[in-house]
N, C-alpha and C. Protein backbone atom coordinates (compact mmCIF):
# COMPACT_ATOMS: atom_id res chain seq x y z
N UNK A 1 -20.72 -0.07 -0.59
CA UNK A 1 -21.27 -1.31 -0.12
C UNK A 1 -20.30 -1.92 0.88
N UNK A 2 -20.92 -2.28 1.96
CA UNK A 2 -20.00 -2.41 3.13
C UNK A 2 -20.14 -4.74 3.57
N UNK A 3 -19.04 -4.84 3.11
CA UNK A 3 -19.44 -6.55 3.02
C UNK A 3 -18.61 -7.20 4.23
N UNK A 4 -19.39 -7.80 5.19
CA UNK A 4 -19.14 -8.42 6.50
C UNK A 4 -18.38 -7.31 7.11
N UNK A 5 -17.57 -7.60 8.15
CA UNK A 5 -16.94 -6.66 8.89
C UNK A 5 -15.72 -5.85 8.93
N UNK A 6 -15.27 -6.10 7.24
CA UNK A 6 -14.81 -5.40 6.28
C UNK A 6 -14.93 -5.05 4.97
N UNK A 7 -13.95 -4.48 4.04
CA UNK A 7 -13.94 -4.34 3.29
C UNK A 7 -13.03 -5.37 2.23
N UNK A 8 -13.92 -6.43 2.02
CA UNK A 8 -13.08 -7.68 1.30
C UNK A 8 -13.67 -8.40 0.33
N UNK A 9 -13.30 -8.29 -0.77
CA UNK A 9 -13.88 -8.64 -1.90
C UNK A 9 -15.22 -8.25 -2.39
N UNK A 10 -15.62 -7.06 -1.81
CA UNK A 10 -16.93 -6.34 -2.56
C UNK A 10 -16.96 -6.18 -3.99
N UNK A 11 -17.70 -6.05 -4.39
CA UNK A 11 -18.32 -5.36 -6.16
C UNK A 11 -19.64 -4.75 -6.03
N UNK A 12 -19.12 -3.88 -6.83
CA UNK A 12 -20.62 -3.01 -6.94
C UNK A 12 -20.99 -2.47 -8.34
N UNK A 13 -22.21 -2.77 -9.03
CA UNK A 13 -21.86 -3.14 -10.67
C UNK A 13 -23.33 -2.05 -10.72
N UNK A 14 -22.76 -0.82 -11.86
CA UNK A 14 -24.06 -0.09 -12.39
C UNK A 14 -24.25 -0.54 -14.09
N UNK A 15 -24.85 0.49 -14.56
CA UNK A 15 -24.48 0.09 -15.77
C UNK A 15 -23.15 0.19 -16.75
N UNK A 16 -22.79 1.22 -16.30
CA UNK A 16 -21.21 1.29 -16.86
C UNK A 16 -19.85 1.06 -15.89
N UNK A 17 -20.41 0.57 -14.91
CA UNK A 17 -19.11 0.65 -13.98
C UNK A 17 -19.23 -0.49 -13.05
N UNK A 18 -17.76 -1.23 -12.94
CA UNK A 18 -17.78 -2.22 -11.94
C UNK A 18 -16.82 -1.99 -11.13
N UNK A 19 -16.98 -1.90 -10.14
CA UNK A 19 -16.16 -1.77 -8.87
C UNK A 19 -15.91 -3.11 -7.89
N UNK A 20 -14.27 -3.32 -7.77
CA UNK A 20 -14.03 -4.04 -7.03
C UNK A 20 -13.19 -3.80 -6.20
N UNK A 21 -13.27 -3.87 -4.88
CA UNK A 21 -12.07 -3.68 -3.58
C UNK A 21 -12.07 -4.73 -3.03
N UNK A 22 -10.15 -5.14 -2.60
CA UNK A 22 -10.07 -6.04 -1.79
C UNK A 22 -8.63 -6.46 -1.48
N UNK A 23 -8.12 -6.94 -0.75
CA UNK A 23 -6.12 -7.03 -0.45
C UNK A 23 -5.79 -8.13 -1.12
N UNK A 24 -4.99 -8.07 -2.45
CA UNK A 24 -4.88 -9.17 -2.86
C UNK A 24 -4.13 -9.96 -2.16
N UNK A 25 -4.24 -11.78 -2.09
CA UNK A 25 -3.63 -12.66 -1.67
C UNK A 25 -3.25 -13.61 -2.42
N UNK A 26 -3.39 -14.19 -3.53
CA UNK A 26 -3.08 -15.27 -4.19
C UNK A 26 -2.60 -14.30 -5.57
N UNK A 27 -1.38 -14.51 -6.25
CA UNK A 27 -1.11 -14.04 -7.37
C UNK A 27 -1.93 -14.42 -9.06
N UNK A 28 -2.04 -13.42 -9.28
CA UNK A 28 -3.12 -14.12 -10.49
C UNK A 28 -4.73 -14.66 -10.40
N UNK A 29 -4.94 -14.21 -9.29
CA UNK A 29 -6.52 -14.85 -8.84
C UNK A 29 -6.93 -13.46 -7.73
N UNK A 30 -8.49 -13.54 -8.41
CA UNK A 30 -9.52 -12.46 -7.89
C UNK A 30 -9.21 -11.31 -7.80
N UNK A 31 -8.66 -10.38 -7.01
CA UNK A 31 -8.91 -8.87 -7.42
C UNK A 31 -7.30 -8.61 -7.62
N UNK A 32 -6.59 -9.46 -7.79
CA UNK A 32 -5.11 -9.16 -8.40
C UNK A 32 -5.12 -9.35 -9.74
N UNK A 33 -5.94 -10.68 -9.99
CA UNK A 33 -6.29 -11.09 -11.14
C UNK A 33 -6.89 -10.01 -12.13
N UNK A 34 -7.89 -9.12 -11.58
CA UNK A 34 -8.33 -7.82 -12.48
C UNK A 34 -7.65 -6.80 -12.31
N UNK A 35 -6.94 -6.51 -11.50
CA UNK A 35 -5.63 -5.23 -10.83
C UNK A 35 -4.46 -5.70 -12.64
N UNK A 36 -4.29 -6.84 -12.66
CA UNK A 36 -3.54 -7.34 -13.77
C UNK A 36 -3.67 -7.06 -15.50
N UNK A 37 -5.20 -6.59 -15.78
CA UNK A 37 -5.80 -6.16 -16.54
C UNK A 37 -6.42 -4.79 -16.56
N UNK A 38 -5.64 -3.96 -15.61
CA UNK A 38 -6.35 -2.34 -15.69
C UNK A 38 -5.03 -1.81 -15.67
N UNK A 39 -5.43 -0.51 -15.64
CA UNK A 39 -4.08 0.35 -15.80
C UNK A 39 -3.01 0.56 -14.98
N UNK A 40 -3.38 -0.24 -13.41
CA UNK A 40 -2.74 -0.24 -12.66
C UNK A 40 -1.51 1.02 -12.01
N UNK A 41 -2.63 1.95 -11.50
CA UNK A 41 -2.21 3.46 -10.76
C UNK A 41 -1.83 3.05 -9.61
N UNK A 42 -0.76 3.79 -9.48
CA UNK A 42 -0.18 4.37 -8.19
C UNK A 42 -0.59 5.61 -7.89
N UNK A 43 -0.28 5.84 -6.52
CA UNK A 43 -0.29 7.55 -5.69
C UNK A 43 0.62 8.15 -5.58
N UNK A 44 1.17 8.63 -6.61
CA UNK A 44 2.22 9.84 -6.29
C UNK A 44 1.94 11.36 -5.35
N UNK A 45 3.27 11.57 -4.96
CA UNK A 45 2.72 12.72 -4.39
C UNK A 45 4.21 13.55 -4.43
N UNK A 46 4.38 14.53 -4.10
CA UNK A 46 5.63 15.64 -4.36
C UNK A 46 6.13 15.84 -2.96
N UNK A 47 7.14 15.14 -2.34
CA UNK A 47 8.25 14.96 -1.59
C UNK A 47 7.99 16.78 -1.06
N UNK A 48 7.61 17.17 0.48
CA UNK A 48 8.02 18.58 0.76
C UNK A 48 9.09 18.94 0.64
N UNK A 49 10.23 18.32 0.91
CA UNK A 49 11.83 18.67 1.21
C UNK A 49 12.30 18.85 -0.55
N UNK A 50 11.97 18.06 -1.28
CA UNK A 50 12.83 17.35 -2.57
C UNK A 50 12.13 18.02 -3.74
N UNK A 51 10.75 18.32 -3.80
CA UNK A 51 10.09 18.04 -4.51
C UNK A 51 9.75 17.16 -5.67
N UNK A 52 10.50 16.17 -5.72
CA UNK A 52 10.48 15.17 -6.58
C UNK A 52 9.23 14.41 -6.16
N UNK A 53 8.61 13.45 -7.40
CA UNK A 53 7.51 12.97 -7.48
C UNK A 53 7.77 10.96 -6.85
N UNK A 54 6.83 10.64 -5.75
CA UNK A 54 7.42 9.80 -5.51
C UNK A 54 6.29 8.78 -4.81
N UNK A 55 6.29 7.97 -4.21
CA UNK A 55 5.11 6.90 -3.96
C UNK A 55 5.55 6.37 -2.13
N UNK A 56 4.92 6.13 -1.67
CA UNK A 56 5.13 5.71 -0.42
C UNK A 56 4.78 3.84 -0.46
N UNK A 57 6.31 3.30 -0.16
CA UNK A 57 6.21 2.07 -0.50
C UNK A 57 7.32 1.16 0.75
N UNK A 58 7.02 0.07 0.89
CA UNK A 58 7.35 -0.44 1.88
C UNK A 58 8.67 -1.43 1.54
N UNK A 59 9.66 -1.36 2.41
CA UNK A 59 10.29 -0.77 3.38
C UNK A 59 11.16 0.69 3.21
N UNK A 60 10.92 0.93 1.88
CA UNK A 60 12.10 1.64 1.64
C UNK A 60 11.79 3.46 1.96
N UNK A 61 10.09 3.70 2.48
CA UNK A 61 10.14 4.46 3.34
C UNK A 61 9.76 4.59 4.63
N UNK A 62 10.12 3.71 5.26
CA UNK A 62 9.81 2.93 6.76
C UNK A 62 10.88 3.19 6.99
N UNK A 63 11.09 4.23 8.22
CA UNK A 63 12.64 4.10 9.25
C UNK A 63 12.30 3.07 10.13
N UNK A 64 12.50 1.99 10.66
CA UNK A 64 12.09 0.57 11.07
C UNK A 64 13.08 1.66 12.76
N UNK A 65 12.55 1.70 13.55
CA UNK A 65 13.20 1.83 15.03
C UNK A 65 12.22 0.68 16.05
N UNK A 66 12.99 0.21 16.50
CA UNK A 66 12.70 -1.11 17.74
C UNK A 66 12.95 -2.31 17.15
N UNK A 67 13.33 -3.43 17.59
CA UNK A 67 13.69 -4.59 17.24
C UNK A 67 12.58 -5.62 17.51
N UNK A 68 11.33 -5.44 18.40
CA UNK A 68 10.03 -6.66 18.05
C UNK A 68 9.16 -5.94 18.25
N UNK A 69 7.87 -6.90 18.70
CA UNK A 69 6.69 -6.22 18.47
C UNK A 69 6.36 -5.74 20.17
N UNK A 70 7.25 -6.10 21.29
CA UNK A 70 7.23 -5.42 22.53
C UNK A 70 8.08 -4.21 22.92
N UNK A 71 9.10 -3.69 21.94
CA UNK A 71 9.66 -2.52 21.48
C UNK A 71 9.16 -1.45 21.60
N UNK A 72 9.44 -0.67 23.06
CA UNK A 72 8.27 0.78 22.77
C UNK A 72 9.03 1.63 22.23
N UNK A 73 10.40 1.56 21.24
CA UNK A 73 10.46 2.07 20.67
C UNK A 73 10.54 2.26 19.04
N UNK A 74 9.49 1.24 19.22
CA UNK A 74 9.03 1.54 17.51
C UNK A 74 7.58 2.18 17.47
N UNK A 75 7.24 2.86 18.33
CA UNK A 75 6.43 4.57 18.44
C UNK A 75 7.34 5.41 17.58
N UNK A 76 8.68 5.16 17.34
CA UNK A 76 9.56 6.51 17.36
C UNK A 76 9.87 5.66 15.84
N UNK A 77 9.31 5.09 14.75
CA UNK A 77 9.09 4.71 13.83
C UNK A 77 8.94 6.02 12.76
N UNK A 78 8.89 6.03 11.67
CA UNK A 78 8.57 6.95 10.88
C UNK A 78 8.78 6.85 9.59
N UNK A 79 8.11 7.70 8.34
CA UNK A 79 8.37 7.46 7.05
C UNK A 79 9.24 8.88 6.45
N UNK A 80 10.02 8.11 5.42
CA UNK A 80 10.47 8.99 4.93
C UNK A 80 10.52 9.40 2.95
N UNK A 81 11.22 10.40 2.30
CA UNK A 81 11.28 10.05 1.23
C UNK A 81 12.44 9.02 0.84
N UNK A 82 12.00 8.27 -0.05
CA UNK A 82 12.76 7.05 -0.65
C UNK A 82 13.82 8.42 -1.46
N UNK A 83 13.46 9.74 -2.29
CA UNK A 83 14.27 9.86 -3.17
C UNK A 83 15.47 10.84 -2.11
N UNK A 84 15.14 11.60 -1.37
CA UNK A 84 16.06 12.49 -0.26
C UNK A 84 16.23 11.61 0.86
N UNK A 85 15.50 11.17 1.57
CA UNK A 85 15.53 10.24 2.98
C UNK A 85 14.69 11.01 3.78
N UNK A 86 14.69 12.40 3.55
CA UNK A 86 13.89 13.41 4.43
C UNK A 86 12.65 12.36 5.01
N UNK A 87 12.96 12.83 6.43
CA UNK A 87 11.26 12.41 7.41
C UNK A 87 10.04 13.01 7.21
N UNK A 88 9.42 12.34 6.96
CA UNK A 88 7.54 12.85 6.49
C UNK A 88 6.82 12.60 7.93
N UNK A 89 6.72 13.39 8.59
CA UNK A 89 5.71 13.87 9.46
C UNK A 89 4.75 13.21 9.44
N UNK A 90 4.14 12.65 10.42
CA UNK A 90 3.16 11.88 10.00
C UNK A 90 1.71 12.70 10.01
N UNK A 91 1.64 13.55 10.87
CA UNK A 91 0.77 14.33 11.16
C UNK A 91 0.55 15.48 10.20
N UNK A 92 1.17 15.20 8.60
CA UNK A 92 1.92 16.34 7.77
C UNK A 92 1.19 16.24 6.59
N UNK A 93 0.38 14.23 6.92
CA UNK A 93 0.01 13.79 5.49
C UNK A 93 -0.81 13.99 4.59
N UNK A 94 -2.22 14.92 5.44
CA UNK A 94 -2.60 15.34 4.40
C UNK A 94 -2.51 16.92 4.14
N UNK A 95 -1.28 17.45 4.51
CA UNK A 95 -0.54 18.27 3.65
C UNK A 95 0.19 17.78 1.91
N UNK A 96 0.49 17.22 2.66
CA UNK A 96 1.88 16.66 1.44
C UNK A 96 0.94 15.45 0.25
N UNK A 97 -0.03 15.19 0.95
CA UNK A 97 -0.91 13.79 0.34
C UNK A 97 -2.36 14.61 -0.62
N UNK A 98 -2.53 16.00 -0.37
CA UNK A 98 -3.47 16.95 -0.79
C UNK A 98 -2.92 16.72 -2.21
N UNK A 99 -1.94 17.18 -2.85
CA UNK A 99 -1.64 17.56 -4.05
C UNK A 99 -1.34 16.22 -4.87
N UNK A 100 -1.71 15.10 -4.42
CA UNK A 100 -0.94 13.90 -5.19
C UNK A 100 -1.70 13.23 -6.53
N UNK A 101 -1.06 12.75 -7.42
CA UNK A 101 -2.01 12.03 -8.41
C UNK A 101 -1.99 10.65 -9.04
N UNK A 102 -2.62 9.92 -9.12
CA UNK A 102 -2.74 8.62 -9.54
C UNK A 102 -1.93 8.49 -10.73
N UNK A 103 -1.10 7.48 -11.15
CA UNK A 103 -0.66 7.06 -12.23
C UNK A 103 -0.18 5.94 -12.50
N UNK A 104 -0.46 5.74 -14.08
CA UNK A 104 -1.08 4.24 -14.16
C UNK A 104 0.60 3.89 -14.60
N UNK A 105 0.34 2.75 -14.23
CA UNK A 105 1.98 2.14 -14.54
C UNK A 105 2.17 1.12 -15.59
N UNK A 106 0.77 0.54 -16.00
CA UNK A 106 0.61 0.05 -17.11
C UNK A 106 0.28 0.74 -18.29
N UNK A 107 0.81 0.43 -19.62
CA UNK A 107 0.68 1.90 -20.28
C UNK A 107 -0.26 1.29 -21.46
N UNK A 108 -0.47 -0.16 -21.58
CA UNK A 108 -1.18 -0.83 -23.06
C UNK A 108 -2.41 -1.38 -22.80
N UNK A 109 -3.29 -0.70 -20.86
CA UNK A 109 -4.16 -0.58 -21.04
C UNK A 109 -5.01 0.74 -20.99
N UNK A 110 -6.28 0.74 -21.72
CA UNK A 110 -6.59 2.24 -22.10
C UNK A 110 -7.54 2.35 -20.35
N UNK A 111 -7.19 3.66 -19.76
CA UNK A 111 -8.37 3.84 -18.83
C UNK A 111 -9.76 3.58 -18.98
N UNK A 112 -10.12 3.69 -19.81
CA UNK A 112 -11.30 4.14 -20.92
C UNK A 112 -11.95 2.31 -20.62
N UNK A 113 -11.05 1.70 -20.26
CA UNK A 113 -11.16 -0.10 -20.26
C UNK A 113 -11.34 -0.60 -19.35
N UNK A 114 -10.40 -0.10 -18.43
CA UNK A 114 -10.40 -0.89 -16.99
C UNK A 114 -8.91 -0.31 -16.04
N UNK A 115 -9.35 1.10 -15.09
CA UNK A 115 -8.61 1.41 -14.49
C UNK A 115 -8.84 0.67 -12.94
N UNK A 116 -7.48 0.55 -12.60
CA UNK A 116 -7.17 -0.03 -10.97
C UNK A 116 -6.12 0.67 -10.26
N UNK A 117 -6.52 0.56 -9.03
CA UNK A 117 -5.63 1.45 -8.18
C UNK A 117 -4.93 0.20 -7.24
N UNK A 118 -3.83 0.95 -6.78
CA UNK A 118 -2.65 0.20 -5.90
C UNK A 118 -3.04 1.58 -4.36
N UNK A 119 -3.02 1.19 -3.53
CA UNK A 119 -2.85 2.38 -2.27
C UNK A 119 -2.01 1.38 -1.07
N UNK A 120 -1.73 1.28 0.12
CA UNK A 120 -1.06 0.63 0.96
C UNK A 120 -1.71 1.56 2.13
N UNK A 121 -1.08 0.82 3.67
CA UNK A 121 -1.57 1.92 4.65
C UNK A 121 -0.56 2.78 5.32
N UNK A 122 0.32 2.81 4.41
CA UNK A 122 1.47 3.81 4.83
C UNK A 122 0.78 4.84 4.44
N UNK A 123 -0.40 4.97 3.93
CA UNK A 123 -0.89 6.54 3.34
C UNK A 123 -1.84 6.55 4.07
N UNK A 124 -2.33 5.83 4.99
CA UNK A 124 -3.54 6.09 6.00
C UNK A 124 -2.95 7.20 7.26
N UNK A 125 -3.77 7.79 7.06
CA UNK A 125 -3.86 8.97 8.30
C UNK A 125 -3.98 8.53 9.84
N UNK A 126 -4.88 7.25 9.67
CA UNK A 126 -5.35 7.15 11.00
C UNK A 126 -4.47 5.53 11.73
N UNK A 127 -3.41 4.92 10.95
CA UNK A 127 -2.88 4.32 11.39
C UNK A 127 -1.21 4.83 11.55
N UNK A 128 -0.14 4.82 12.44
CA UNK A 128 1.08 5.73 12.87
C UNK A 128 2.15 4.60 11.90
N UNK A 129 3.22 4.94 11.54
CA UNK A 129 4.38 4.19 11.24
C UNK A 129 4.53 3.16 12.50
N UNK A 130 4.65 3.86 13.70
CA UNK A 130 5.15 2.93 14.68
C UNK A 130 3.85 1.63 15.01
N UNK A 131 2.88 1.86 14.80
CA UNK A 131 1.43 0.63 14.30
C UNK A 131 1.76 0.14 13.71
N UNK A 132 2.68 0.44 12.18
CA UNK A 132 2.52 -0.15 11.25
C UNK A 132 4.20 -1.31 11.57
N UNK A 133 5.23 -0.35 12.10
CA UNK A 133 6.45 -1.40 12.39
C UNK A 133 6.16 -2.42 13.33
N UNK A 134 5.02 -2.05 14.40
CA UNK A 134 4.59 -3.36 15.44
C UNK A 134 4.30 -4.30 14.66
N UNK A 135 3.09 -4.05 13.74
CA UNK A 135 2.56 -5.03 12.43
C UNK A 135 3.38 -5.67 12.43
N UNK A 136 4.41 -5.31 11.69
CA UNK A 136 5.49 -5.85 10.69
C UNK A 136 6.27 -7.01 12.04
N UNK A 137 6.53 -6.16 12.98
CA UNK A 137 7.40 -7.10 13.63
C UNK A 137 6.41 -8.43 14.28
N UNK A 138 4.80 -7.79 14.24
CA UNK A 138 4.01 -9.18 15.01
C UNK A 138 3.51 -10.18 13.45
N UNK A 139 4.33 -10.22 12.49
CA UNK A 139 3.66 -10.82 11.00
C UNK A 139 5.79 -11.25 10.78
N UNK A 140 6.62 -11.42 11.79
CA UNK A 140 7.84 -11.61 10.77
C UNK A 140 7.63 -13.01 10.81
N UNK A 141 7.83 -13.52 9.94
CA UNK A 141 8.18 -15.00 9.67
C UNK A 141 6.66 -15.70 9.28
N UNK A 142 5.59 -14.79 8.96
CA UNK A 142 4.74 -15.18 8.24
C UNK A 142 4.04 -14.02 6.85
N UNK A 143 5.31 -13.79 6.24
CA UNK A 143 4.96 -12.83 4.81
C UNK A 143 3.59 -12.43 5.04
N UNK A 144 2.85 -13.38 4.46
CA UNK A 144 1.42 -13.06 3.95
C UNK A 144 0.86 -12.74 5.01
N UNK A 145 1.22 -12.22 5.91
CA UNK A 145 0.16 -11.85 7.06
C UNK A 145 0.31 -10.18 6.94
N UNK A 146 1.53 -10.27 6.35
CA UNK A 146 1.61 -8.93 6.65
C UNK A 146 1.11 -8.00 5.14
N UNK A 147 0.43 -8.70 4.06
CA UNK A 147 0.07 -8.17 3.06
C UNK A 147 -1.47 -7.05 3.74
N UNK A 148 -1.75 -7.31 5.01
CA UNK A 148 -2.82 -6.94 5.06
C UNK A 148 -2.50 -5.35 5.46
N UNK A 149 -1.17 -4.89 5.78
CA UNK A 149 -0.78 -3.78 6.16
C UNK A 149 -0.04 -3.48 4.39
N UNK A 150 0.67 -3.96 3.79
CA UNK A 150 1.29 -3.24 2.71
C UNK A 150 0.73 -3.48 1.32
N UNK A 151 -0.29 -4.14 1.28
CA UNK A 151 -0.62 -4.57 0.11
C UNK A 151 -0.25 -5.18 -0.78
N UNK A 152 0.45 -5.95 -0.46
CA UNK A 152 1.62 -6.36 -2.23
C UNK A 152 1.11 -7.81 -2.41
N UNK A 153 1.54 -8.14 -3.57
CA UNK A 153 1.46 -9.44 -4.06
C UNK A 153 2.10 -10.07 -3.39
N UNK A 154 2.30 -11.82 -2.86
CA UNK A 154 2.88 -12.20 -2.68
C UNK A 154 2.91 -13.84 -3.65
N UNK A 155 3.84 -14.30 -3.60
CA UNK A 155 4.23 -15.36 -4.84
C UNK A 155 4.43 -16.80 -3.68
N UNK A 156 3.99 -17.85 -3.70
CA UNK A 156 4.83 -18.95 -3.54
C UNK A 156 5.67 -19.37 -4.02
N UNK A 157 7.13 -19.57 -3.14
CA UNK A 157 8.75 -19.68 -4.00
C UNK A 157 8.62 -20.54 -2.57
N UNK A 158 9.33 -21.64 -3.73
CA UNK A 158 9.48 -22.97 -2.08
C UNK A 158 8.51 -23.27 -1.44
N UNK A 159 8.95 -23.25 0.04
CA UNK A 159 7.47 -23.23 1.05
C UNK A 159 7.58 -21.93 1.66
N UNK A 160 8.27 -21.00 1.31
CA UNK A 160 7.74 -19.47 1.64
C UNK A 160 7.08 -18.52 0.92
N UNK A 161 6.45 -17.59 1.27
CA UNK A 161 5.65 -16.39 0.64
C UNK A 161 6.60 -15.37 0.54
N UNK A 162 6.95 -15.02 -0.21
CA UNK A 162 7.21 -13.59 -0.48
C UNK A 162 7.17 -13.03 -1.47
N UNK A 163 7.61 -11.78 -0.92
CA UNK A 163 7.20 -10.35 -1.85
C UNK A 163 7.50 -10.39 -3.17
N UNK A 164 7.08 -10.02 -4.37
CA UNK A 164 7.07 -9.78 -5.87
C UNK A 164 7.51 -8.16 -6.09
């Protein structure tokens, strides 16, 4: 189900199944709010270089190259593994992204109840690291703008947003 000119706050309810997608923004309210009550999976996937099992998560596999968002050299941006440092190809991903598996990080709820997924767009194919460091550098000094590229919670502390 495709709602306005994205994908934001849809549900789609059969008889046994309710589906909800959407980027959370407020902590504790609407689809974070039920993300909070499911089993809450991640995407692992097996590092080519390392083979260790590992998640693509922001910043810590972002090689950040260029200093703003008029920087043409944050094209030359890229991800790597958090557990080796090794560079992940971007063009590699769904090599390395073929074999990966969801896992829930909450362990005291049953799937069987209410599973939820976490994904970000560092795992999108069709957007580059160096897209994603422009993002970052055209969203600095307004957190929550940039939840729409990494997905994360963000908390009000003070009068700033940030990351949880």
């Amino acid at each position: 189900m495709r709602c306005g000119s994205r994908w934001s706050g849809c549900r789609v309810r059969s008889r046994s199944t309710s589906l909800a997608i959407s980027t959370p923004t407020v902590p504790k309210y609407g689809i974070h709010k039920l993300y909070l009550t499911s089993t809450q999976e991640h995407f692992y996937f097996q590092c080519p270089c390392c083979s260790r099992w590992t998640e693509l998560t922001w910043p810590d596999c972002v090689e950040i190259i260029g200093e703003s968002v008029n920087d043409p050299r944050c094209k030359e941006s890229f991800l790597k593994c958090k557990e080796c440092k090794h560079k992940l190809e971007h063009a590699d991903k769904p090599l390395f992204l073929a074999g990966g598996q969801w896992k829930a990080t909450e362990s005291n709820v049953s799937p069987e109840e209410s599973r939820g997924f976490y994904i970000n767009q560092l795992y999108s194919s069709t957007v580059t690291p160096g897209e994603l460091v422009t993002a970052y550098h055209r969203g600095l000094g307004d957190e929550a703008a940039n939840t729409e590229f990494i997905a994360a919670n963000w908390a009000c502390r003070s009068s700033a947003w940030v990351p949880r």
